[in-house]
Protein backbone atom coordinates (compact mmCIF):
# COMPACT_ATOMS: atom_id res chain seq x y z
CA UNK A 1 -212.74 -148.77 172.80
CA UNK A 2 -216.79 -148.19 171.89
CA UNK A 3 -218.30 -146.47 174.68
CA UNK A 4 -221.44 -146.06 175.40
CA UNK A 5 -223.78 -142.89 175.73
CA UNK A 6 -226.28 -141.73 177.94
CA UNK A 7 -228.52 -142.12 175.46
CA UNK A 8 -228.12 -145.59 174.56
CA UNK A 9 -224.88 -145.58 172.17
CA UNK A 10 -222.08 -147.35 171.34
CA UNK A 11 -219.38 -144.88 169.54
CA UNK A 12 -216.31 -146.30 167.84
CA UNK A 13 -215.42 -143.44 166.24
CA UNK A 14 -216.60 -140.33 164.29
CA UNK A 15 -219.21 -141.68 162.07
CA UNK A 16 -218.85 -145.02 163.39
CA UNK A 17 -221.10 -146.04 165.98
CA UNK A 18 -223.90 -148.41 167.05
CA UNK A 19 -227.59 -146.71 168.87
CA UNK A 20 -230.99 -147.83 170.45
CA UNK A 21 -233.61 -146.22 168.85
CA UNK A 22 -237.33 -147.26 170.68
CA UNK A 23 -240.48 -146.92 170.01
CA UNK A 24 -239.21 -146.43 165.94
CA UNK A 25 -239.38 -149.21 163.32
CA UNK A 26 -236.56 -150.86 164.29
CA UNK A 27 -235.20 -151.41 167.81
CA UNK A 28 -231.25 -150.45 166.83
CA UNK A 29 -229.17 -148.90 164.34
CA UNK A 30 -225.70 -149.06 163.50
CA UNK A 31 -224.29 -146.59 161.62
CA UNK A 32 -221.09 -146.76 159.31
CA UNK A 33 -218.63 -144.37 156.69
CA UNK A 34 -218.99 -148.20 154.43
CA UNK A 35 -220.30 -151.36 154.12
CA UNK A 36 -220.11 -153.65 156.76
CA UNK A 37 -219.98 -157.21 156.54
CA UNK A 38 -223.17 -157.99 157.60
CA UNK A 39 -226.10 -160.13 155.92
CA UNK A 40 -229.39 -158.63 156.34
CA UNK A 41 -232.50 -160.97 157.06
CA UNK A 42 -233.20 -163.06 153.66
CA UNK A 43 -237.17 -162.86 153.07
CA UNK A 44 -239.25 -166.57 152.59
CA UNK A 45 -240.00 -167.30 148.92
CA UNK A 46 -242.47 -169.81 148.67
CA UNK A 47 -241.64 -172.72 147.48
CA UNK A 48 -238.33 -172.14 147.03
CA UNK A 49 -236.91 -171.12 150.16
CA UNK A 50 -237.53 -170.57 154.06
CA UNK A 51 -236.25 -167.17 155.47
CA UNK A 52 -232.52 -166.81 156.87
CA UNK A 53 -232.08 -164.68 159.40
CA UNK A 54 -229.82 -161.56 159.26
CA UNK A 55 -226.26 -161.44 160.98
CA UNK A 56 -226.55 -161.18 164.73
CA UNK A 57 -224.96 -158.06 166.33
CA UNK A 58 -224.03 -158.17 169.61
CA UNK A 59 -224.86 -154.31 171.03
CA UNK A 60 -224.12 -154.22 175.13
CA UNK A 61 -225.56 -157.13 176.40
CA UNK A 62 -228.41 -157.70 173.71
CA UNK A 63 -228.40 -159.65 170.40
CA UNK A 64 -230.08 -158.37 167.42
CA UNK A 65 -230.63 -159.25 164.06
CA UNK A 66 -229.77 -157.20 160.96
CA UNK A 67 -232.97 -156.74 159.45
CA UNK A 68 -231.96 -153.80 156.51
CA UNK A 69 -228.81 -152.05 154.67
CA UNK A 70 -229.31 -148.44 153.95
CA UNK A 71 -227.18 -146.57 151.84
CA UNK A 72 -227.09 -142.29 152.36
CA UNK A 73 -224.88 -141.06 149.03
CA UNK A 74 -225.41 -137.32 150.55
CA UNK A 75 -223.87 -138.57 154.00
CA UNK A 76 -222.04 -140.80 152.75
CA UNK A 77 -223.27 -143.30 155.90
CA UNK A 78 -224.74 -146.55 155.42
CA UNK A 79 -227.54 -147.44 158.07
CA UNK A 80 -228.45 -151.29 159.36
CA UNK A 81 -231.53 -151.30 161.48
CA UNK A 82 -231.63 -154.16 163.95
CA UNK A 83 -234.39 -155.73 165.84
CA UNK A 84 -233.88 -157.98 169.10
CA UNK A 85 -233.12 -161.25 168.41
CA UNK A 86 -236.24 -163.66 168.20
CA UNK A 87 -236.55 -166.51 170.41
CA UNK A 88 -236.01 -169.45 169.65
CA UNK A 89 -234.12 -168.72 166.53
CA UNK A 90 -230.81 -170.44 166.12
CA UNK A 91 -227.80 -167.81 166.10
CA UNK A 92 -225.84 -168.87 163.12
CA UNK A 93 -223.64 -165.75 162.34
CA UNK A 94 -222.67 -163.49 165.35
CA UNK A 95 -220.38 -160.26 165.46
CA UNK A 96 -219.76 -158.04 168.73
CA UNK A 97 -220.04 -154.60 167.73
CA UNK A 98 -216.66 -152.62 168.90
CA UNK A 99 -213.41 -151.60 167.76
CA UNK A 100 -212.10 -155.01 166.47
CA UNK A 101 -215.13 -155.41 164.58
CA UNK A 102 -214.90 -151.66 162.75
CA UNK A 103 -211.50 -151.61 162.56
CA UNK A 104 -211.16 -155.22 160.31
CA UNK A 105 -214.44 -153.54 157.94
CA UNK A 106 -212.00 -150.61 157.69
CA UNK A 107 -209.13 -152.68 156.39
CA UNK A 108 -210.99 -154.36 153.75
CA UNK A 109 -212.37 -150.66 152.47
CA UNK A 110 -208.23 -149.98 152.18
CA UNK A 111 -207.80 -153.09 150.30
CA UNK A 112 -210.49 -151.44 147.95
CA UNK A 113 -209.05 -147.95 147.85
CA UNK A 114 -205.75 -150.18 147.04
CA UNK A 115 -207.35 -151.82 144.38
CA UNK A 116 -208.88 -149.06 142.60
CA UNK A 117 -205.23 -147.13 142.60
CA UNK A 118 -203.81 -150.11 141.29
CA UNK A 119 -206.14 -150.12 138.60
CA UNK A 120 -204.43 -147.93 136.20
CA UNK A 121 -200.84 -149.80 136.43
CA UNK A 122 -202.00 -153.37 135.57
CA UNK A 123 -200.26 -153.04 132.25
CA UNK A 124 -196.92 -152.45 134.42
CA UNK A 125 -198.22 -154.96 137.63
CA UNK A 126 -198.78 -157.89 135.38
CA UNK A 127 -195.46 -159.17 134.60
CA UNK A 128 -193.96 -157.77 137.73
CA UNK A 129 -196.35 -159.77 139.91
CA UNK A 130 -196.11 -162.75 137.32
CA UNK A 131 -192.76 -163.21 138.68
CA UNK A 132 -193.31 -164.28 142.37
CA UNK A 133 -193.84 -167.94 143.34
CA UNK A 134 -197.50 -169.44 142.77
CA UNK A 135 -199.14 -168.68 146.46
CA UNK A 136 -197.72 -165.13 146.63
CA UNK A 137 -198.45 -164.50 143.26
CA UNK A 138 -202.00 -165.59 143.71
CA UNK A 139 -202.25 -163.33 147.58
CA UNK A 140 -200.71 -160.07 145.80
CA UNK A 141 -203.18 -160.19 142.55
CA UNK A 142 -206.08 -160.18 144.83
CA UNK A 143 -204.68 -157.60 147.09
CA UNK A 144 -203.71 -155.22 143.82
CA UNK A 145 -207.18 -156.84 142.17
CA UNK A 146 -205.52 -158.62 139.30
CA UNK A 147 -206.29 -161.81 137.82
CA UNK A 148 -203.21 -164.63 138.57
CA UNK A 149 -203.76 -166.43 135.56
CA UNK A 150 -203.25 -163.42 133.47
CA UNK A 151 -199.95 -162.35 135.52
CA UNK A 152 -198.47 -165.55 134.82
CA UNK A 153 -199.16 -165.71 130.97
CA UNK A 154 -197.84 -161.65 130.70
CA UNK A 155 -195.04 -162.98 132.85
CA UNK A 156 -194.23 -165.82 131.13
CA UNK A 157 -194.03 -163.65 127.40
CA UNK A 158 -192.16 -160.83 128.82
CA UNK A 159 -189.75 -163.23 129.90
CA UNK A 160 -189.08 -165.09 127.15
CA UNK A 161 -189.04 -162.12 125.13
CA UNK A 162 -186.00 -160.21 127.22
CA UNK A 163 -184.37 -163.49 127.07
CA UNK A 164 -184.69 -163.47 123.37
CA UNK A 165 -183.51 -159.95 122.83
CA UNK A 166 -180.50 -160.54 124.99
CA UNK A 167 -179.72 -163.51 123.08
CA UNK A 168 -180.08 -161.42 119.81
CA UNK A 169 -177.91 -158.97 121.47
CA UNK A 170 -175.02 -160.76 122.00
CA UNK A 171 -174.80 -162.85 118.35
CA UNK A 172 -175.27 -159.64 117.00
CA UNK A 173 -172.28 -157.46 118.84
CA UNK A 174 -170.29 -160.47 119.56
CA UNK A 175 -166.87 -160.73 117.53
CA UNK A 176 -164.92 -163.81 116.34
CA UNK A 177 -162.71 -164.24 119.83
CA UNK A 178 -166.49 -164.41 122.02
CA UNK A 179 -167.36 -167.19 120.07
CA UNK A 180 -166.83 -169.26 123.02
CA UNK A 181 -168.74 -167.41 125.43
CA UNK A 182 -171.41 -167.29 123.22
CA UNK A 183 -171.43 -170.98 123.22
CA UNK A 184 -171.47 -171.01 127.45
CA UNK A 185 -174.08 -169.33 127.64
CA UNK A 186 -176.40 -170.55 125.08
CA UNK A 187 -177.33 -173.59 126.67
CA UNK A 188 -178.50 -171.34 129.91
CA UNK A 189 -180.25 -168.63 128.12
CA UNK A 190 -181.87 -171.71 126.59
CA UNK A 191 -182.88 -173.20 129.63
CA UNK A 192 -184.23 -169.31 130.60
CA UNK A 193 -186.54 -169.17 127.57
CA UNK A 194 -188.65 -172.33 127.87
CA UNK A 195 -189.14 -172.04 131.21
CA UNK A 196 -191.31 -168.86 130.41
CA UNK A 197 -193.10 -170.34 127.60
CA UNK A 198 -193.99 -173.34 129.93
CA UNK A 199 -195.16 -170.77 132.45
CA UNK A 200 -197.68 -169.07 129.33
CA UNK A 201 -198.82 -172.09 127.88
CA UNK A 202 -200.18 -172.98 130.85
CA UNK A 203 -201.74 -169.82 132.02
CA UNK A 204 -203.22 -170.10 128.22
CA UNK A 205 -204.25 -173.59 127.74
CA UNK A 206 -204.52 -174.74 131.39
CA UNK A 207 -205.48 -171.49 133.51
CA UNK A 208 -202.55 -172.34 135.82
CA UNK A 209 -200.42 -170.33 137.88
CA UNK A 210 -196.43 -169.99 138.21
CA UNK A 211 -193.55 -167.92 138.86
CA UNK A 212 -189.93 -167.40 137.25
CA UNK A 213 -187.86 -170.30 138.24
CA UNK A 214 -184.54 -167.72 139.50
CA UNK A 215 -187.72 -165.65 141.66
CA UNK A 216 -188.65 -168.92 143.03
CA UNK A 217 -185.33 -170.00 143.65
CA UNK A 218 -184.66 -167.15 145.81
CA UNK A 219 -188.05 -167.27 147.51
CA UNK A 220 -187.35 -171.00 148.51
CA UNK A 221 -183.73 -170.17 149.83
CA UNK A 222 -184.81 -166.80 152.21
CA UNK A 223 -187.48 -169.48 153.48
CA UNK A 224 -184.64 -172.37 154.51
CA UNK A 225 -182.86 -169.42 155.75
CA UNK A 226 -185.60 -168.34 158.24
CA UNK A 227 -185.55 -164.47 156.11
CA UNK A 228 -189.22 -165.43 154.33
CA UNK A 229 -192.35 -166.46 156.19
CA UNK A 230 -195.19 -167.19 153.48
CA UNK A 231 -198.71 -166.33 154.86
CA UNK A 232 -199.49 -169.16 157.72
CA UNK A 233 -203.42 -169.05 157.88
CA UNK A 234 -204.46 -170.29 154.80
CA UNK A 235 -207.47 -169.95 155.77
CA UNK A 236 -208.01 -166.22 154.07
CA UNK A 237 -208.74 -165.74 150.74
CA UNK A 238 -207.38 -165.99 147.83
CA UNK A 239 -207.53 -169.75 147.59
CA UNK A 240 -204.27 -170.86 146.92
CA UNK A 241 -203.28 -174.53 146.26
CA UNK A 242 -202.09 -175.18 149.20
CA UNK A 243 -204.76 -173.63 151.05
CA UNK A 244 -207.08 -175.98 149.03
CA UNK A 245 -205.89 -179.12 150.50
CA UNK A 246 -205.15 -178.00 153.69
CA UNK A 247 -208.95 -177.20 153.67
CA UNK A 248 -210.30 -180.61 152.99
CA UNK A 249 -208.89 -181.54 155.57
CA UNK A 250 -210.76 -179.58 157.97
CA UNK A 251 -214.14 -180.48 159.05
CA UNK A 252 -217.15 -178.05 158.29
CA UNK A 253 -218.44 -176.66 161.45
CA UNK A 254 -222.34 -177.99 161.76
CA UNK A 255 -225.24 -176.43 163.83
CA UNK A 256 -228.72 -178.28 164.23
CA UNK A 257 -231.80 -176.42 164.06
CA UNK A 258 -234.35 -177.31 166.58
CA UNK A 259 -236.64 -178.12 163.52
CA UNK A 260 -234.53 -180.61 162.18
CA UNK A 261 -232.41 -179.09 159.67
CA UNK A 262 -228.58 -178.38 159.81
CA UNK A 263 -226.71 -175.69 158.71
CA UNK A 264 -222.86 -176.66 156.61
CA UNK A 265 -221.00 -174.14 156.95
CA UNK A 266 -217.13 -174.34 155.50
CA UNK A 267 -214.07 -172.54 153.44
CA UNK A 268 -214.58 -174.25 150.49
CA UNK A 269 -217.11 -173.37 147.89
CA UNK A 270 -220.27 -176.48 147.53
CA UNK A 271 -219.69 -177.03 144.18
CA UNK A 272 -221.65 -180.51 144.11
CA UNK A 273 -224.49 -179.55 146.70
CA UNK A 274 -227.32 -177.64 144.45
CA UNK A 275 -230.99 -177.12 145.01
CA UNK A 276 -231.45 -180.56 143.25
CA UNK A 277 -228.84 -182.74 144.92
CA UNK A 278 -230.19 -185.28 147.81
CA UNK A 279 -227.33 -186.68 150.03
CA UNK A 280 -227.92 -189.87 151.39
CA UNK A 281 -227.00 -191.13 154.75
CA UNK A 282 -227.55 -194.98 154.90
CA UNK A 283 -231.33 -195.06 154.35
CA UNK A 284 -231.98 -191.75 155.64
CA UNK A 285 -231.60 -188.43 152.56
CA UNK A 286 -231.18 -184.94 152.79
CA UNK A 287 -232.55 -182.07 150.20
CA UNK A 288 -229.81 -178.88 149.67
CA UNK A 289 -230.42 -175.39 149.95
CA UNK A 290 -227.16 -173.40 149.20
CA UNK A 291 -226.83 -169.83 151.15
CA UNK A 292 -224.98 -167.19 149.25
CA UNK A 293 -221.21 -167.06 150.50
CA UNK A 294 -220.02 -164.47 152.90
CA UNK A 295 -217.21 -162.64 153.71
CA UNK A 296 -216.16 -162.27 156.97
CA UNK A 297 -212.91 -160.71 158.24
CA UNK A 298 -210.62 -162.27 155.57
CA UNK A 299 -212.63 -165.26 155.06
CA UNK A 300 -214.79 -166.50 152.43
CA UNK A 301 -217.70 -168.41 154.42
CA UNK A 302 -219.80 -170.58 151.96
CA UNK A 303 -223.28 -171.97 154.05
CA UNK A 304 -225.77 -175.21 152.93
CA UNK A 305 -228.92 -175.62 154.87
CA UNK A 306 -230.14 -179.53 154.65
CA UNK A 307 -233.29 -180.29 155.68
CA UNK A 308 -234.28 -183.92 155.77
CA UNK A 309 -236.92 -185.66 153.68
CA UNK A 310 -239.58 -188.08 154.51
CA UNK A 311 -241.90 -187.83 157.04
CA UNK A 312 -240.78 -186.77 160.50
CA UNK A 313 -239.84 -189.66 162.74
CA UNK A 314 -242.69 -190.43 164.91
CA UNK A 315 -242.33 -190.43 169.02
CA UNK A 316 -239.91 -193.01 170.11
CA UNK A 317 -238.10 -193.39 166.84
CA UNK A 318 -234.43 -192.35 166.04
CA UNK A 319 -234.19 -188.81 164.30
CA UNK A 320 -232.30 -189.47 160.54
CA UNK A 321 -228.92 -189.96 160.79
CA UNK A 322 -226.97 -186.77 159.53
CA UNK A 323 -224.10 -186.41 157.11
CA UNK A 324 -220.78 -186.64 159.07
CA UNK A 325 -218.94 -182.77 159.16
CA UNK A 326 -216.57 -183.83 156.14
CA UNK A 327 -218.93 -185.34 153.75
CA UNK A 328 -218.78 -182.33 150.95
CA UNK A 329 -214.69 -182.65 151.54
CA UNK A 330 -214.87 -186.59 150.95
CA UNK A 331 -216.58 -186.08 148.39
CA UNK A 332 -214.25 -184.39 146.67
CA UNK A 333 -211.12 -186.75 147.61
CA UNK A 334 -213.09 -189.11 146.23
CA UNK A 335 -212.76 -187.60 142.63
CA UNK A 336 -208.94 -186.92 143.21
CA UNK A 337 -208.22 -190.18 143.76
CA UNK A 338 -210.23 -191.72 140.88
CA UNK A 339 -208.15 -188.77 138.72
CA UNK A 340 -204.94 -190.45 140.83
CA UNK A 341 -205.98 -194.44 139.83
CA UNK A 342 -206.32 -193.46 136.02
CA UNK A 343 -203.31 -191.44 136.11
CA UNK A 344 -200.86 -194.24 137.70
CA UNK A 345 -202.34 -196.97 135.29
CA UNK A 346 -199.34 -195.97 132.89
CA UNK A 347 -197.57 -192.77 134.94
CA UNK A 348 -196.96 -194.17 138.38
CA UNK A 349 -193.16 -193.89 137.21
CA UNK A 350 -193.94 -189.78 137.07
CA UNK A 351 -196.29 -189.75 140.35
CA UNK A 352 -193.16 -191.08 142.46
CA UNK A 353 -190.73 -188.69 141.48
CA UNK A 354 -193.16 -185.67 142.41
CA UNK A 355 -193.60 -183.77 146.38
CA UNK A 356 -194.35 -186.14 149.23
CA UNK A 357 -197.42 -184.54 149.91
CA UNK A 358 -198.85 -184.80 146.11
CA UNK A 359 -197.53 -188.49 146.41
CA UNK A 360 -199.56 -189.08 149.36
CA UNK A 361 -202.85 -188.03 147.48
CA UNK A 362 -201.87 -190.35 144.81
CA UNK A 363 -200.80 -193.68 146.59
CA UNK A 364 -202.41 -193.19 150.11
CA UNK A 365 -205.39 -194.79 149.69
CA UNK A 366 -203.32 -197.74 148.00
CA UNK A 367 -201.34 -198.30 151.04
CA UNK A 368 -199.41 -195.54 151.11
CA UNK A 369 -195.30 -195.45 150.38
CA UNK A 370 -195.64 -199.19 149.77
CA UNK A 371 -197.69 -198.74 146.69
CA UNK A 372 -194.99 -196.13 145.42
CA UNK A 373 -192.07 -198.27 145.88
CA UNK A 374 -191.73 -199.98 142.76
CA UNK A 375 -192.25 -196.98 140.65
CA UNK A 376 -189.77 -195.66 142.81
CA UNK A 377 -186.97 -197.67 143.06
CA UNK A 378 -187.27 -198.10 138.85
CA UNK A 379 -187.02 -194.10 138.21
CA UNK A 380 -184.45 -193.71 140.56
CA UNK A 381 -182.50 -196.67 139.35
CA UNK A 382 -182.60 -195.43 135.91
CA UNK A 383 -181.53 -191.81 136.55
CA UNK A 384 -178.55 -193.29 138.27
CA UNK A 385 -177.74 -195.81 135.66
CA UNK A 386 -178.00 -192.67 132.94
CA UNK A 387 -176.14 -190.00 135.58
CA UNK A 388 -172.81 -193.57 135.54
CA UNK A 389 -172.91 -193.75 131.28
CA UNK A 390 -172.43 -189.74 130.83
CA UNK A 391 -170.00 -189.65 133.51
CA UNK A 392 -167.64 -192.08 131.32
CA UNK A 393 -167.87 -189.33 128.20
CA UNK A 394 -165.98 -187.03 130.82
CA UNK A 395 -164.13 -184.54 130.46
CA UNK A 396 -164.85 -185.09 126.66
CA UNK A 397 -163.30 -182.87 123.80
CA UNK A 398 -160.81 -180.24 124.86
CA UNK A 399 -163.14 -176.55 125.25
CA UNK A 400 -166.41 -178.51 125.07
CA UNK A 401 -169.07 -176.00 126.16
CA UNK A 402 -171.11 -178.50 127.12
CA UNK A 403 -169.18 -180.37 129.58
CA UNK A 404 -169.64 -178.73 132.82
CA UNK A 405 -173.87 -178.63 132.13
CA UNK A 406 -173.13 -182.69 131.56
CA UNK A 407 -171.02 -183.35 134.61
CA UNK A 408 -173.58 -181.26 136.88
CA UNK A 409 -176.71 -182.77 135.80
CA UNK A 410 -174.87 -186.90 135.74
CA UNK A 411 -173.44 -186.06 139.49
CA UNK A 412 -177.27 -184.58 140.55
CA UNK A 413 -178.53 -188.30 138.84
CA UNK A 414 -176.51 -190.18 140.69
CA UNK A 415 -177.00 -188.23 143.99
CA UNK A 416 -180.33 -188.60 143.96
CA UNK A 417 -180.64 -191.98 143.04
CA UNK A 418 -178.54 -192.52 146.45
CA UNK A 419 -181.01 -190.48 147.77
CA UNK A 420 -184.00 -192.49 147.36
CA UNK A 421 -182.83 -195.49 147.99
CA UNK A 422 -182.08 -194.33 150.92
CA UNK A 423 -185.69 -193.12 151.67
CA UNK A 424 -187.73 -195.91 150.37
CA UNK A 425 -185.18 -197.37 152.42
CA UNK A 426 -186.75 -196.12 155.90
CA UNK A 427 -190.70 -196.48 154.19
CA UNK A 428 -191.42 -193.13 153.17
CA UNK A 429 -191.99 -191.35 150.29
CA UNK A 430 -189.41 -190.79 148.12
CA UNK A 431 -189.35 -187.34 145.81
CA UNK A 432 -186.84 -186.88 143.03
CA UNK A 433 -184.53 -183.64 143.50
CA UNK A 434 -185.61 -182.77 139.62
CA UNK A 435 -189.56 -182.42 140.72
CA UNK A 436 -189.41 -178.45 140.88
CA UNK A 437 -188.98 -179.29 136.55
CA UNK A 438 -191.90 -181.90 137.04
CA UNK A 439 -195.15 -180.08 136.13
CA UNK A 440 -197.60 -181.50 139.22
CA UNK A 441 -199.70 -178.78 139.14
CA UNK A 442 -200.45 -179.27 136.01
CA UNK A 443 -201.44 -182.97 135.96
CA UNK A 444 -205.24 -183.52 136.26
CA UNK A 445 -205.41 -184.29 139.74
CA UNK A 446 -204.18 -181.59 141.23
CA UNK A 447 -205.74 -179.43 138.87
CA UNK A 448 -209.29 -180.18 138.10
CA UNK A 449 -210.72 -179.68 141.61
CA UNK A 450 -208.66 -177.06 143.03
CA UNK A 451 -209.30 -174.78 139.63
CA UNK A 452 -212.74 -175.33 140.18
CA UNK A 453 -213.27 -174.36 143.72
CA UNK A 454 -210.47 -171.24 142.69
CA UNK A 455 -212.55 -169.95 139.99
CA UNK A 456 -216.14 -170.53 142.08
CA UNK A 457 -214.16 -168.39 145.15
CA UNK A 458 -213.10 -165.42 142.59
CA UNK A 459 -216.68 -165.88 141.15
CA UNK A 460 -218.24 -165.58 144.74
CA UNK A 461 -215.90 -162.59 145.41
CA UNK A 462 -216.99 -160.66 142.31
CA UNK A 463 -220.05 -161.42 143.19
CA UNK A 464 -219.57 -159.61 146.56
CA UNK A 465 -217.23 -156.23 144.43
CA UNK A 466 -214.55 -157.14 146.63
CA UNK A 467 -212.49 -158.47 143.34
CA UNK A 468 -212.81 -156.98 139.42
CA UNK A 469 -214.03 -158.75 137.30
């Protein structure tokens, strides 16, 4: 735990410690072997911007304010002077300096001393971490400080390529008597090969993310098995797609300023609220002033200060009426759905064979699994009505290779045609069992505003040299 000196300081450890210093320029100093994550006081540019004050650092019983970063190459220290905090100034950021608070700084300087080891192996790490399911692939590429999309499109070649050479292989070696086994497994090495040029074209055309169907496969089953536990605060960066919607659906936290002005403060990036936006709140508007994002044990915190305009309400009149915590988050749902409407015009038939949860973005604000039940009970008819006619081709020819693929994939048709009926039976969604082959991800969307808060959060973390470039 920090103690605290005689003389007024707060040690964590060697080279680690927090101190009053009196009577000198600054009233405290905290002292560090790195960078800590904490903002130092933004100066007023007139005109443009009012000040924003520094981090506030919480040393014994006082608050201050980080005022200054100092970095000493020869020590290799870095030096924040503090001053007390001023009153009447509203505390917006606030850390407690002690072990907790050094020892999460010290993790993110191993996830940089990680990185820059790593650096020299991409050409290996890129189609090994290619491989792994979408989220995992996206949390291990920032923690080894590689780029997802890249991994996937390496992936995706490299994989198509082995399959290729294997399939070479054996036509080449193969004799007159493996014929047959040739045959058998054509159809699944096949099946292996455009799966990976899927998984580039994508990366390449479509900057999405994916991994190898088999990896998946056996990611998915050690989950239903209780052996796999993926990452349950999604919270933490990187932003992965299902961290997107899961965060807006959470409410920015919102602090009022005694002169007026409130302070957004959220997980997602502001895409739509710049300098020049005005958000209006019945009659009442708002002018935008977007912070620069922070980072703050794990998190990517992204700040908007809105100030009302007008004249200030005069005595005995009702102050403007702010914007509710999830107006930047509605905002964006808003655009999804419109990208939902024009997409079910002519593909509701492909919307209702996709997750329950992507279904629910696309027919929940047109009353939900009713508005999917047409489109559903007309795919799932039709698999099972094609899954019945290749059943009656069965067994077919004596040693036809192709037989067992058939019979699998007409019994799966007709089982999951039981399925749904079943399920938009009971008023619920309704997923096909073939939507792992469905490409959701890739459908506009899901895509368009998730990429675009992705790439602003790796732009943001560049920004802040915790990711390359």
């Amino acid at each position: 735990m920090a103690t605290r000196g005689s003389a007024g300081r707060w040690r964590v450890r060697d080279g680690e410690e927090g101190r009053l210093t009196p009577g000198a320029a600054a009233a405290a100093e905290v002292w560090s072997r790195g960078f800590l994550p904490l903002r130092v006081r933004s100066p007023e540019s007139y005109r443009l911007r009012p000040a924003f004050p520094g981090t506030a650092v919480v040393l014994g019983q006082t608050t201050y304010e980080a005022l200054s970063e100092t970095e000493l190459p020869e020590d290799g220290l870095v030096v924040y002077r503090l001053r007390e905090w001023p009153e009447g100034e509203v505390v917006r950021d606030r850390v407690v300096y002690g072990p907790a608070f050094v020892r999460a700084a010290e993790r993110e300087r191993g996830r940089a001393r990680l990185r820059e080891k790593a650096r020299p192996w991409r050409f290996f790490l890129y189609p090994l971490v290619g491989l792994l399911p979408e989220a995992e692939q996206q949390r291990v590429s920032d923690r080894l400080g590689l780029y997802a999309v890249t991994a996937t499109l390496v992936s995706g070649l490299v994989e198509s390529a082995v399959v290729l050479a294997l399939l070479l292989v054996l036509l080449r070696n193969s004799d007159p008597g493996a014929a047959v086994a040739i045959l058998l497994a054509l159809p699944g090495l096949v099946l292996l090969v455009l799966p990976g040029l899927g998984r580039a074209f994508g990366a390449l055309f479509l900057r999405e993310t994916g991994g190898s169907a088999p990896v998946v496969l056996v990611f998915e089953t050690m989950k239903a098995l209780g052996a796999w536990r993926g990452r349950q605060d999604r919270s933490l960066v990187p932003l992965t797609r299902e961290a997107f919607w899961e965060r807006l659906g959470r409410p920015d936290a919102v602090e009022a300023a005694p002169d007026g002005t409130l302070v957004f403060r959220g997980l997602l990036p502001y895409l739509t609220w710049t300098s020049s936006r005005r958000i209006s709140v019945g009659r009442d508007y708002w002018g935008v002033e977007p912070r620069p994002p922070e980072f703050d044990r794990g998190r990517l915190l992204h700040t908007c200060r809105l100030v009302p305009l007008g004249d200030p309400p005069a005595p005995g009149e009702p102050a403007p009426s702010p914007p509710p915590p999830t107006a930047y988050a509605d905002e964006v749902l808003a655009e999804v759905r419109l990208e939902w409407d024009a997409l079910n015009e002519g593909f509701a038939w492909l919307t209702a064979m996709l997750a329950a949860d992507v279904q629910a973005r696309a027919f929940g604000h047109r009353g939900g699994p009713s508005a999917a039940r047409r489109p559903t009970l007309v795919t799932a008819a039709a698999g099972g009505l094609l899954g019945l006619y290749v059943l009656r081709f069965l067994p077919g020819p004596p040693g036809d290779p192709f037989a067992p693929y058939l019979g699998g994939l007409a019994v799966a048709l007709v089982a999951d045609m039981v399925r749904r009926l079943r399920t938009t039976g009971r008023g619920e969604y309704a997923p096909s069992l073939f939507r792992w082959l469905l490409p959701s991800g890739a459908l506009r969307p899901e895509r368009v505003a998730y990429h675009a808060h992705r790439d602003a959060e790796r732009k943001a973390l560049v920004a802040l040299d915790r990711t390359p470039a």
